[in-house]
PDB file of N, CA and C in Angstrom:
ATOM      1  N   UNK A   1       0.845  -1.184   0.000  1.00  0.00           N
ATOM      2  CA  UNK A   1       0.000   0.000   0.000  1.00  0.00           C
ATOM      3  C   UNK A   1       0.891   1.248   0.000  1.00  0.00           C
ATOM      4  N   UNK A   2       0.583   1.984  -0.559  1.00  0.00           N
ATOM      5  CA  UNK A   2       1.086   3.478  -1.022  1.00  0.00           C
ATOM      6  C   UNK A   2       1.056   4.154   0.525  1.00  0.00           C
ATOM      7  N   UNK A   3       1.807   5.256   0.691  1.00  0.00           N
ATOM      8  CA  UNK A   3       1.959   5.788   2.226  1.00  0.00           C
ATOM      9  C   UNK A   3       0.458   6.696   2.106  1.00  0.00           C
ATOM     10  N   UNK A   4       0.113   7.510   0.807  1.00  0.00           N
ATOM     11  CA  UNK A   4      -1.283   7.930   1.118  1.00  0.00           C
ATOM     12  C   UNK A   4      -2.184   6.937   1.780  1.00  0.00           C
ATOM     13  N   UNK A   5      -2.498   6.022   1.023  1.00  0.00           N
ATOM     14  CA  UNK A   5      -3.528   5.320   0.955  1.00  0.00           C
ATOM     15  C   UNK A   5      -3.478   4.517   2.376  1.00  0.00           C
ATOM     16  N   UNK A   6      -2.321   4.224   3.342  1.00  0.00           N
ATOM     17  CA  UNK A   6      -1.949   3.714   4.356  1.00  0.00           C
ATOM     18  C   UNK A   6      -2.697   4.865   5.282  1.00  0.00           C
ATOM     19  N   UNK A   7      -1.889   6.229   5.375  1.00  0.00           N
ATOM     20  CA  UNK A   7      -2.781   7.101   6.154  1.00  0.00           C
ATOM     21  C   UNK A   7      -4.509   7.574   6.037  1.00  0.00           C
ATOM     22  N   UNK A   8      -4.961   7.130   4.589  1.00  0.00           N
ATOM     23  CA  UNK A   8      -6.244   7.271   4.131  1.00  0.00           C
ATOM     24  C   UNK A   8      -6.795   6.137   5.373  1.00  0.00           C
ATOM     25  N   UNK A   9      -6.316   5.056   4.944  1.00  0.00           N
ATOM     26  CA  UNK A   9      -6.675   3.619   5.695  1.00  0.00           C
ATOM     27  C   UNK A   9      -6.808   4.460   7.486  1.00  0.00           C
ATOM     28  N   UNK A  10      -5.846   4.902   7.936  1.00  0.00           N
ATOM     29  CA  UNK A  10      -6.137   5.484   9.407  1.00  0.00           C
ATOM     30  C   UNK A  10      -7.232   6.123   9.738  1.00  0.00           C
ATOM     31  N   UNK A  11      -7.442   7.442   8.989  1.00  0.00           N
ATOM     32  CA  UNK A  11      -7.731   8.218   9.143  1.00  0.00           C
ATOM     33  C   UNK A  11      -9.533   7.600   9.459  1.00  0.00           C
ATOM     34  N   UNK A  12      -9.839   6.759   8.139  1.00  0.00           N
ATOM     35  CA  UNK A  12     -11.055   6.266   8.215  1.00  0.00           C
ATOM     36  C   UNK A  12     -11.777   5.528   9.710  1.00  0.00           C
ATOM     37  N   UNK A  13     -10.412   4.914  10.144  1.00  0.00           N
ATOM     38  CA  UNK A  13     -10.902   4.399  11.189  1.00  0.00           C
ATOM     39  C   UNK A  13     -10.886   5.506  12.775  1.00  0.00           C
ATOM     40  N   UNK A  14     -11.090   6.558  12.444  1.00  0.00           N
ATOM     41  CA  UNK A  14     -10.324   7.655  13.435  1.00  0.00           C
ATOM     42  C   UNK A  14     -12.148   7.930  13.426  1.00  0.00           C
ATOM     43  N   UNK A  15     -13.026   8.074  14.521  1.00  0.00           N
ATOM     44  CA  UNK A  15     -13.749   8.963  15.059  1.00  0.00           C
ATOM     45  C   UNK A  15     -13.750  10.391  14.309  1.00  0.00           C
ATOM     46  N   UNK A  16     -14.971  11.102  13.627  1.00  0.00           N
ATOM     47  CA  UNK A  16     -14.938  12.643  13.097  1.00  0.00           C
ATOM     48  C   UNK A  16     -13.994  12.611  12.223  1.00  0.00           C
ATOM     49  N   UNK A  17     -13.165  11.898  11.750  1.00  0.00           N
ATOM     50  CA  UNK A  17     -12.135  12.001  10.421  1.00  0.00           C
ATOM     51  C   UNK A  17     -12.733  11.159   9.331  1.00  0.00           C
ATOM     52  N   UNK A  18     -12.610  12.138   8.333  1.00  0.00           N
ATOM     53  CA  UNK A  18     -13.345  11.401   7.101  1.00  0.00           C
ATOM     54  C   UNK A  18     -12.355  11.795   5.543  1.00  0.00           C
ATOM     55  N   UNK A  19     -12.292  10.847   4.882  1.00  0.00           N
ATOM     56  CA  UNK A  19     -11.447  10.912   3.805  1.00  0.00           C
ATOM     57  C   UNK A  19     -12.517  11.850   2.761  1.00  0.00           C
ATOM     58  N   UNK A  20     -11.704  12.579   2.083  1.00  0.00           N
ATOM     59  CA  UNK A  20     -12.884  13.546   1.140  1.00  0.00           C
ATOM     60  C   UNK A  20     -14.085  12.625   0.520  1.00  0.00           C
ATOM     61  N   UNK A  21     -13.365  11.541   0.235  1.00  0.00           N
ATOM     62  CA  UNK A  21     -14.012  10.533  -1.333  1.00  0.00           C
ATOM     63  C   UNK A  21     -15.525   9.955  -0.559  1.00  0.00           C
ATOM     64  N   UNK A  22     -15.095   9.923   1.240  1.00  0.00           N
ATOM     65  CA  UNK A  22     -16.140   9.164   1.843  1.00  0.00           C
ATOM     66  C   UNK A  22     -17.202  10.590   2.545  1.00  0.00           C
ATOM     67  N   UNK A  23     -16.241  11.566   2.800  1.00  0.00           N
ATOM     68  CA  UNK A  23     -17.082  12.804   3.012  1.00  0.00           C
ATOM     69  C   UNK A  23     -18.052  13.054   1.658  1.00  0.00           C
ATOM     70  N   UNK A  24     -17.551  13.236   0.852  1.00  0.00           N
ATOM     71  CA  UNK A  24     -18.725  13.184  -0.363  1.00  0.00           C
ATOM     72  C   UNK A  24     -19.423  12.584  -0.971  1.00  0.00           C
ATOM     73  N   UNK A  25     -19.171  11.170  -0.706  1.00  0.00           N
ATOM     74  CA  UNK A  25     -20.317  10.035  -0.720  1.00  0.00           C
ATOM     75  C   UNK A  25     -21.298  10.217   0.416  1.00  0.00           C
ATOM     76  N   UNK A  26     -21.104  10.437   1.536  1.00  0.00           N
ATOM     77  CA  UNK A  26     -22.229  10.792   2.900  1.00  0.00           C
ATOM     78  C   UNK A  26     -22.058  11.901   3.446  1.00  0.00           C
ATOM     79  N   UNK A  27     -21.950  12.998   2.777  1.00  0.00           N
ATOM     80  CA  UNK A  27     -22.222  14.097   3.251  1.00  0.00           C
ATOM     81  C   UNK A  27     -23.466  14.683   4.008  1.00  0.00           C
ATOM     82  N   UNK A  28     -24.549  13.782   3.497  1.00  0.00           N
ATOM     83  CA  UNK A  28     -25.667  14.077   5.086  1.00  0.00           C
ATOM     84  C   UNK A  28     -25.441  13.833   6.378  1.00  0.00           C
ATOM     85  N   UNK A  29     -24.476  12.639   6.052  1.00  0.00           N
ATOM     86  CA  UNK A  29     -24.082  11.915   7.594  1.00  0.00           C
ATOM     87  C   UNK A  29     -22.908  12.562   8.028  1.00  0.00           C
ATOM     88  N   UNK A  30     -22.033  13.155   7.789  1.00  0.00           N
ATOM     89  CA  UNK A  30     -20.952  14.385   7.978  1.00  0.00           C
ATOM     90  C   UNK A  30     -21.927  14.869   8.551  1.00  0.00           C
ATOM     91  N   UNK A  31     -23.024  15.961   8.082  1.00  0.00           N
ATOM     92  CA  UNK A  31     -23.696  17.105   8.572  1.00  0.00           C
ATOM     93  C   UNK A  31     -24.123  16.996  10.038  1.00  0.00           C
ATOM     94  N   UNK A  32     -24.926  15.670   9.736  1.00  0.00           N
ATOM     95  CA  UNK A  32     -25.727  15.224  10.998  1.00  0.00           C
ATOM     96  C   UNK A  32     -24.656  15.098  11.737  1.00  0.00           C
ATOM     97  N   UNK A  33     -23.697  13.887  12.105  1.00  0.00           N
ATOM     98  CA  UNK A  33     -22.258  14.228  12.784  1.00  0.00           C
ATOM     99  C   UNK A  33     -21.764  15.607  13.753  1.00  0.00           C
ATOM    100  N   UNK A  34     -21.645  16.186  12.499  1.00  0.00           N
ATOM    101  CA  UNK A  34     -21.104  17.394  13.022  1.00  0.00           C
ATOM    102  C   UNK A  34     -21.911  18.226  14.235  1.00  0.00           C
ATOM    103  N   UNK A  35     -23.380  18.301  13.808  1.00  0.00           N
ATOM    104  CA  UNK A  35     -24.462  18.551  14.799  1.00  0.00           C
ATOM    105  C   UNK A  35     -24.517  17.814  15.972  1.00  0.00           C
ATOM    106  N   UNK A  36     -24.540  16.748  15.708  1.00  0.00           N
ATOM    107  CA  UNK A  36     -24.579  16.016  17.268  1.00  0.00           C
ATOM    108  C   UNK A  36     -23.472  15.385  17.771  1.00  0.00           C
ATOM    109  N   UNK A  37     -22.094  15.071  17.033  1.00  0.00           N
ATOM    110  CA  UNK A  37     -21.155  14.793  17.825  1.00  0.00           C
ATOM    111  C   UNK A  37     -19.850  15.757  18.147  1.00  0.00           C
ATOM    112  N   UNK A  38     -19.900  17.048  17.275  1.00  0.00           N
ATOM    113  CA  UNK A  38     -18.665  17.716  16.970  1.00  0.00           C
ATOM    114  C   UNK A  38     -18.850  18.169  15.634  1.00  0.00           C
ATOM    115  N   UNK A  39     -17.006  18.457  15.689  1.00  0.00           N
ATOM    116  CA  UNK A  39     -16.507  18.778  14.611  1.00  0.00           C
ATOM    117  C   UNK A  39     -15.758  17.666  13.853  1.00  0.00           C
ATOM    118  N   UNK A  40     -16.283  17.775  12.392  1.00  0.00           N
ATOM    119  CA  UNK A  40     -15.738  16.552  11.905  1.00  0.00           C
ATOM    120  C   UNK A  40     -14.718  16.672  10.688  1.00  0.00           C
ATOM    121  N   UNK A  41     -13.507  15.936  10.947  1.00  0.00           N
ATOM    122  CA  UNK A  41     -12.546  16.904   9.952  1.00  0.00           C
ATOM    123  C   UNK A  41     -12.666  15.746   8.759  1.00  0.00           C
ATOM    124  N   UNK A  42     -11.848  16.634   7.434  1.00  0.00           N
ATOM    125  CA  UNK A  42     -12.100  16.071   6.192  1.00  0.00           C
ATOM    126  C   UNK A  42     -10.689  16.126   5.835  1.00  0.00           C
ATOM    127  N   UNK A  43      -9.870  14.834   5.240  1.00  0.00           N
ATOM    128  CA  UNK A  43      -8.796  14.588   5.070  1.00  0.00           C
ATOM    129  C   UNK A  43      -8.650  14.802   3.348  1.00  0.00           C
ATOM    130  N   UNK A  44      -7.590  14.993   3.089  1.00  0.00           N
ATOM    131  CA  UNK A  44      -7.201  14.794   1.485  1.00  0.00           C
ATOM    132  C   UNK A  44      -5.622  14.597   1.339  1.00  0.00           C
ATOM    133  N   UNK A  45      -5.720  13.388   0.880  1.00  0.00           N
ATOM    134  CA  UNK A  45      -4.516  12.790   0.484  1.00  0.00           C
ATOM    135  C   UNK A  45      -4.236  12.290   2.261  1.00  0.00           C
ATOM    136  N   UNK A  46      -4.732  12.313   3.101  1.00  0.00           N
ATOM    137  CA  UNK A  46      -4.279  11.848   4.549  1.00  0.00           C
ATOM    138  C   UNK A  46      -3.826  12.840   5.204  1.00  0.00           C
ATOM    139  N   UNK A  47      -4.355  14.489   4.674  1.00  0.00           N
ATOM    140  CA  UNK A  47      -4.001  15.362   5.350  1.00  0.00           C
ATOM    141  C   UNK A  47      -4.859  16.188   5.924  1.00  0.00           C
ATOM    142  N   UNK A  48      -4.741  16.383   7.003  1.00  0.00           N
ATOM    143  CA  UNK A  48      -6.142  17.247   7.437  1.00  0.00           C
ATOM    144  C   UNK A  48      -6.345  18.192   6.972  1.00  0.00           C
ATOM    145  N   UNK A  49      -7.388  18.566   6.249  1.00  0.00           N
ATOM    146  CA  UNK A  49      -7.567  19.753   4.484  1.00  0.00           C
ATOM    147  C   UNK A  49      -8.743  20.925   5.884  1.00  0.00           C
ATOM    148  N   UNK A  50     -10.221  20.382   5.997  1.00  0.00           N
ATOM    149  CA  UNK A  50     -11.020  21.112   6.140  1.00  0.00           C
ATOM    150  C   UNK A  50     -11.818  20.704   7.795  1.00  0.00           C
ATOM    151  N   UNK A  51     -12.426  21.081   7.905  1.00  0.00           N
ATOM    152  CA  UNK A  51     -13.307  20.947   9.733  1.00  0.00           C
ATOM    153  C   UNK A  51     -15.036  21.270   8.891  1.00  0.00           C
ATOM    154  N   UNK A  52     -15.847  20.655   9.575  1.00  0.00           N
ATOM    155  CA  UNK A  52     -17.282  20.418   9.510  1.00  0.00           C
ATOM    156  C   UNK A  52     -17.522  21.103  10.586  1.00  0.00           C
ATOM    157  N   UNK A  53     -18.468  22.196  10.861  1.00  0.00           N
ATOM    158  CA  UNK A  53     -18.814  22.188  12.592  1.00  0.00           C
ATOM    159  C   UNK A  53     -20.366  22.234  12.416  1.00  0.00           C
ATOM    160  N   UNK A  54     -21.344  22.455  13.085  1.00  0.00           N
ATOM    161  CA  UNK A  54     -22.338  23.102  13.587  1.00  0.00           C
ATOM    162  C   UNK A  54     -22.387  24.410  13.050  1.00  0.00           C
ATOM    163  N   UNK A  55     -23.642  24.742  12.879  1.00  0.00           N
ATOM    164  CA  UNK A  55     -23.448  27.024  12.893  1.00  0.00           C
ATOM    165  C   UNK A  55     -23.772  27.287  14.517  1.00  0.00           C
ATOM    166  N   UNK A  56     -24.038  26.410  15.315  1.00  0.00           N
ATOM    167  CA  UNK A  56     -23.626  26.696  16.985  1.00  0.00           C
ATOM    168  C   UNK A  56     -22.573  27.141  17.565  1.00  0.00           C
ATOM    169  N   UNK A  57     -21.660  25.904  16.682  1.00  0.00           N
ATOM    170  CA  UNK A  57     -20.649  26.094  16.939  1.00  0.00           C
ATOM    171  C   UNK A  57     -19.600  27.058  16.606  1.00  0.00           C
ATOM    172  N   UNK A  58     -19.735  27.332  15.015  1.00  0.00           N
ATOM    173  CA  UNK A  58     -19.236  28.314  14.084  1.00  0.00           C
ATOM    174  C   UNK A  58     -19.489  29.565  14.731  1.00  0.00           C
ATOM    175  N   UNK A  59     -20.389  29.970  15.429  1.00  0.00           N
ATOM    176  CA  UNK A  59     -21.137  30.978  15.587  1.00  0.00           C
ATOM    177  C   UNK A  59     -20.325  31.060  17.573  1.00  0.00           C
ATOM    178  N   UNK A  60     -20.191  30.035  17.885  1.00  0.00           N
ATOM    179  CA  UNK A  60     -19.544  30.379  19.319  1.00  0.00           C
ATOM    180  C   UNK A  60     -18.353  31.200  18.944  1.00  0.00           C
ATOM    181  N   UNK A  61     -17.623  29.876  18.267  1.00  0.00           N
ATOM    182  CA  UNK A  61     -15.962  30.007  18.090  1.00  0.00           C
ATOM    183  C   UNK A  61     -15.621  31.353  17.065  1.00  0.00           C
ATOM    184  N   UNK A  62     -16.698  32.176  16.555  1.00  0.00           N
ATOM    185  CA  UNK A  62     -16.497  32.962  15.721  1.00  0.00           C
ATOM    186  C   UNK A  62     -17.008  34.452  16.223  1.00  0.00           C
ATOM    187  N   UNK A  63     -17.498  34.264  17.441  1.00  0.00           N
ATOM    188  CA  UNK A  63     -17.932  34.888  18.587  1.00  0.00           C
ATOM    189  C   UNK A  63     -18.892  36.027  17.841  1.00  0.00           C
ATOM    190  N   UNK A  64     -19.716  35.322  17.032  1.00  0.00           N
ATOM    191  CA  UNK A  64     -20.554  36.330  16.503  1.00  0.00           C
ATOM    192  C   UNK A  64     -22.157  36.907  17.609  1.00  0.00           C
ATOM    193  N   UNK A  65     -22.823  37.710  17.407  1.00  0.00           N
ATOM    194  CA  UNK A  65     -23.920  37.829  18.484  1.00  0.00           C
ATOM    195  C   UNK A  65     -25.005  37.014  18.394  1.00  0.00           C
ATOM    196  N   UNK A  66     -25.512  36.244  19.373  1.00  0.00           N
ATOM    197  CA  UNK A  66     -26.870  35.629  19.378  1.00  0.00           C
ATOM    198  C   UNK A  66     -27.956  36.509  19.726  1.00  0.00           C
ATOM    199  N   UNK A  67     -27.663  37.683  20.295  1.00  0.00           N
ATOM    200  CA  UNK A  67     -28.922  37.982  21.522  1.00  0.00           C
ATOM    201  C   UNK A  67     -29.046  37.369  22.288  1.00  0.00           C
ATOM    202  N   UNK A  68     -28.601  36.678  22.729  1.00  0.00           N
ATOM    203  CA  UNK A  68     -28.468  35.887  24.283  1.00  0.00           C
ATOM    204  C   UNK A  68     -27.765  36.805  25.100  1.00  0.00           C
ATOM    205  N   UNK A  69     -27.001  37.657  24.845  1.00  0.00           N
ATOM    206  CA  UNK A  69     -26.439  39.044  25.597  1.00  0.00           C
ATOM    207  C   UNK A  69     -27.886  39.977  25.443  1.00  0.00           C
ATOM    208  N   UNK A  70     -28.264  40.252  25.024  1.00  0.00           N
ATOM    209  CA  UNK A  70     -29.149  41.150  25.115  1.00  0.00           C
ATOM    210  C   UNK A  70     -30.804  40.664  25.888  1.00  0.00           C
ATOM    211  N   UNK A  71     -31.138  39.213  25.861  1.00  0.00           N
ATOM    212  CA  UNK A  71     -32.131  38.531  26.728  1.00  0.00           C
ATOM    213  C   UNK A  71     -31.504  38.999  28.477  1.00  0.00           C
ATOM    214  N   UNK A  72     -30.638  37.922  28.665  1.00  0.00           N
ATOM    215  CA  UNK A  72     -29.804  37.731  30.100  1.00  0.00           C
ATOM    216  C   UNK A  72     -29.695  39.870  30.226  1.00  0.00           C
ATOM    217  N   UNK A  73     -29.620  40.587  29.950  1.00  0.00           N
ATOM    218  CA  UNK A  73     -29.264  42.175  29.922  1.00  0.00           C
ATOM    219  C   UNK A  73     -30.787  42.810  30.373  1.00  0.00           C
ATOM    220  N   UNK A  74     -31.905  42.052  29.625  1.00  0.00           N
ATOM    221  CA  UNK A  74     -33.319  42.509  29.617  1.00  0.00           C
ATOM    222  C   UNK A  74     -33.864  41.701  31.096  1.00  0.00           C
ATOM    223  N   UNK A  75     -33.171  41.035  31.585  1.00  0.00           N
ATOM    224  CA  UNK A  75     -34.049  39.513  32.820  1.00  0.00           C
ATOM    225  C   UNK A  75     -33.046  40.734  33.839  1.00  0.00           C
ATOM    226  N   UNK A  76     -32.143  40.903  33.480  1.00  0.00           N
ATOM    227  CA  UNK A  76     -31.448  42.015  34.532  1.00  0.00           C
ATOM    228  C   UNK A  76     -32.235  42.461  35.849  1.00  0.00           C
ATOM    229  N   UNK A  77     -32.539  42.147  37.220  1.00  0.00           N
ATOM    230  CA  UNK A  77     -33.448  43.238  37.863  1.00  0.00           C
ATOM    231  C   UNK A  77     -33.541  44.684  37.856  1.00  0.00           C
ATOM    232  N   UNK A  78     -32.201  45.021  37.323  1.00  0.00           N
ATOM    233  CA  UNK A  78     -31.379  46.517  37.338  1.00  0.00           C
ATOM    234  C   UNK A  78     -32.182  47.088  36.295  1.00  0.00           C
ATOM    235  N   UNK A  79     -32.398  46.265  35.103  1.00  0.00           N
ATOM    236  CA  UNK A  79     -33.476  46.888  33.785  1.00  0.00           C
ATOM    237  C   UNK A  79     -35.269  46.625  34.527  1.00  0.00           C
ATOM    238  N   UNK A  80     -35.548  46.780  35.361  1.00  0.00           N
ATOM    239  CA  UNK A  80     -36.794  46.757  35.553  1.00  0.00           C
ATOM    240  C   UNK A  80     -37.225  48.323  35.432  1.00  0.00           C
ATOM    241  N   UNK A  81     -37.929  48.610  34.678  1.00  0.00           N
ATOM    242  CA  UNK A  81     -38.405  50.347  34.946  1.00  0.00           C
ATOM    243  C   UNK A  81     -37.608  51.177  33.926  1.00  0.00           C
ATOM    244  N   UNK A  82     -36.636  50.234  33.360  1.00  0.00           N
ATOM    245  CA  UNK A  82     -35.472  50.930  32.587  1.00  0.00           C
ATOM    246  C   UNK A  82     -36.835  51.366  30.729  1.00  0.00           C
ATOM    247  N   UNK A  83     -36.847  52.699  30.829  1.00  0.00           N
ATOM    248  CA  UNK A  83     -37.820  53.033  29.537  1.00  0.00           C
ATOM    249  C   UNK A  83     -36.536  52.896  28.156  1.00  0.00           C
ATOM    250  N   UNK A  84     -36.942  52.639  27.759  1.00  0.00           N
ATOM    251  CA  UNK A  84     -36.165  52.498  25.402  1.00  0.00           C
ATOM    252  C   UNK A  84     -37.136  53.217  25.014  1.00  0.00           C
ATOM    253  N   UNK A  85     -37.016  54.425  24.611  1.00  0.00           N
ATOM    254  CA  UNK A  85     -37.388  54.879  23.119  1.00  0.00           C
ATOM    255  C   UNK A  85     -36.915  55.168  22.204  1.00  0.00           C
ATOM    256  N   UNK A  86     -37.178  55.848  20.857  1.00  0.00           N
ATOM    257  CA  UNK A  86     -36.781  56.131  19.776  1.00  0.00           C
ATOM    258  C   UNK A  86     -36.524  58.136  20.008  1.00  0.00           C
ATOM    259  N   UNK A  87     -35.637  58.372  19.783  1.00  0.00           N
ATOM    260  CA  UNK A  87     -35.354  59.618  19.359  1.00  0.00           C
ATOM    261  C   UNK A  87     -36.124  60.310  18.210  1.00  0.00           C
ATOM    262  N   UNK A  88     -36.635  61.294  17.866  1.00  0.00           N
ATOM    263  CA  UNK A  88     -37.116  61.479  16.205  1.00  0.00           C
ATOM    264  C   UNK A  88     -37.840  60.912  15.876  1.00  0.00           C
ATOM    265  N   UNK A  89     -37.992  60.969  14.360  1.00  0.00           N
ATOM    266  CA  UNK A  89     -39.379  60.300  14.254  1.00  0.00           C
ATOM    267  C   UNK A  89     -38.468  59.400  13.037  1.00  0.00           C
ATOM    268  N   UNK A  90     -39.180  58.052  12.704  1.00  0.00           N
ATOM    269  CA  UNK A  90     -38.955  57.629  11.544  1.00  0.00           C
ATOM    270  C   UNK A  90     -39.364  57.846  10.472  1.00  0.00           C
ATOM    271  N   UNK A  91     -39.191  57.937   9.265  1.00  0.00           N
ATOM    272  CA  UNK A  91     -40.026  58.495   7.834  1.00  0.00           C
ATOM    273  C   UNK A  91     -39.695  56.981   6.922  1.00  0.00           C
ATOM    274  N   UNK A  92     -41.044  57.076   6.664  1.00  0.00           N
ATOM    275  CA  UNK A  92     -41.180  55.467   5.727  1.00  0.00           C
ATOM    276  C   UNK A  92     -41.701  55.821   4.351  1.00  0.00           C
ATOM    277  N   UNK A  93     -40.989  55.698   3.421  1.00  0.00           N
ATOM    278  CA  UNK A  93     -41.454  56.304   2.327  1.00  0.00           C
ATOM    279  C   UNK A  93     -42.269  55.322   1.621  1.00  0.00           C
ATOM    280  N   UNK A  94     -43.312  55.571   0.861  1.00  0.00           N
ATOM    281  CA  UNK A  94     -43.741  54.486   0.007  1.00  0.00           C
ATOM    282  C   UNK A  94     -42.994  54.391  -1.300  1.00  0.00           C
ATOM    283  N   UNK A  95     -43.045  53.502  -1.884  1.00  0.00           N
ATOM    284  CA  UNK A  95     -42.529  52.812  -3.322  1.00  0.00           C
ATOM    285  C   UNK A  95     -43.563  53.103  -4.206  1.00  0.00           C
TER     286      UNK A  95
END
């Protein structure tokens, strides 16, 4: 066996590691994977090329906003009584 095809052979048997050829034959099952067990990486040539995650996850590790800062901010006791309005007026034009 060729040294690729030896590390291909590993990789397959590795938990979340998937050879491209088998990532793109079951790429639903990658997806699903990725959702409920992790992150699932994608090998080429026996090299770790790409990562699968969640958008949970993508979205943690990429520290983008949920509004989950702004819920937990609103449950605040300190915001009880706290008034929000709008400054000005808005103008909505029709089309």
């Amino acid at each position: 066996m060729t040294r690729i095809r030896e590390s291909a052979a590993k990789v397959k048997n590795t938990p979340g590691q998937w050879a491209l050829q088998d990532a793109k034959a079951r790429f639903s099952e990658v997806v699903r994977k990725a959702k409920t067990e992790g992150p699932q990486q994608i090998t080429v040539h026996g090299r770790e090329e790409v990562v699968v995650v969640s958008v949970e996850e993508y979205r943690r590790a990429k520290g983008q906003p949920t509004g989950e800062v702004l819920v937990k901010a609103m449950q605040d006791p300190r915001a009880r009584g706290l008034r929000i309005g709008r400054k000005g007026r808005v103008r909505r034009f029709a089309v």
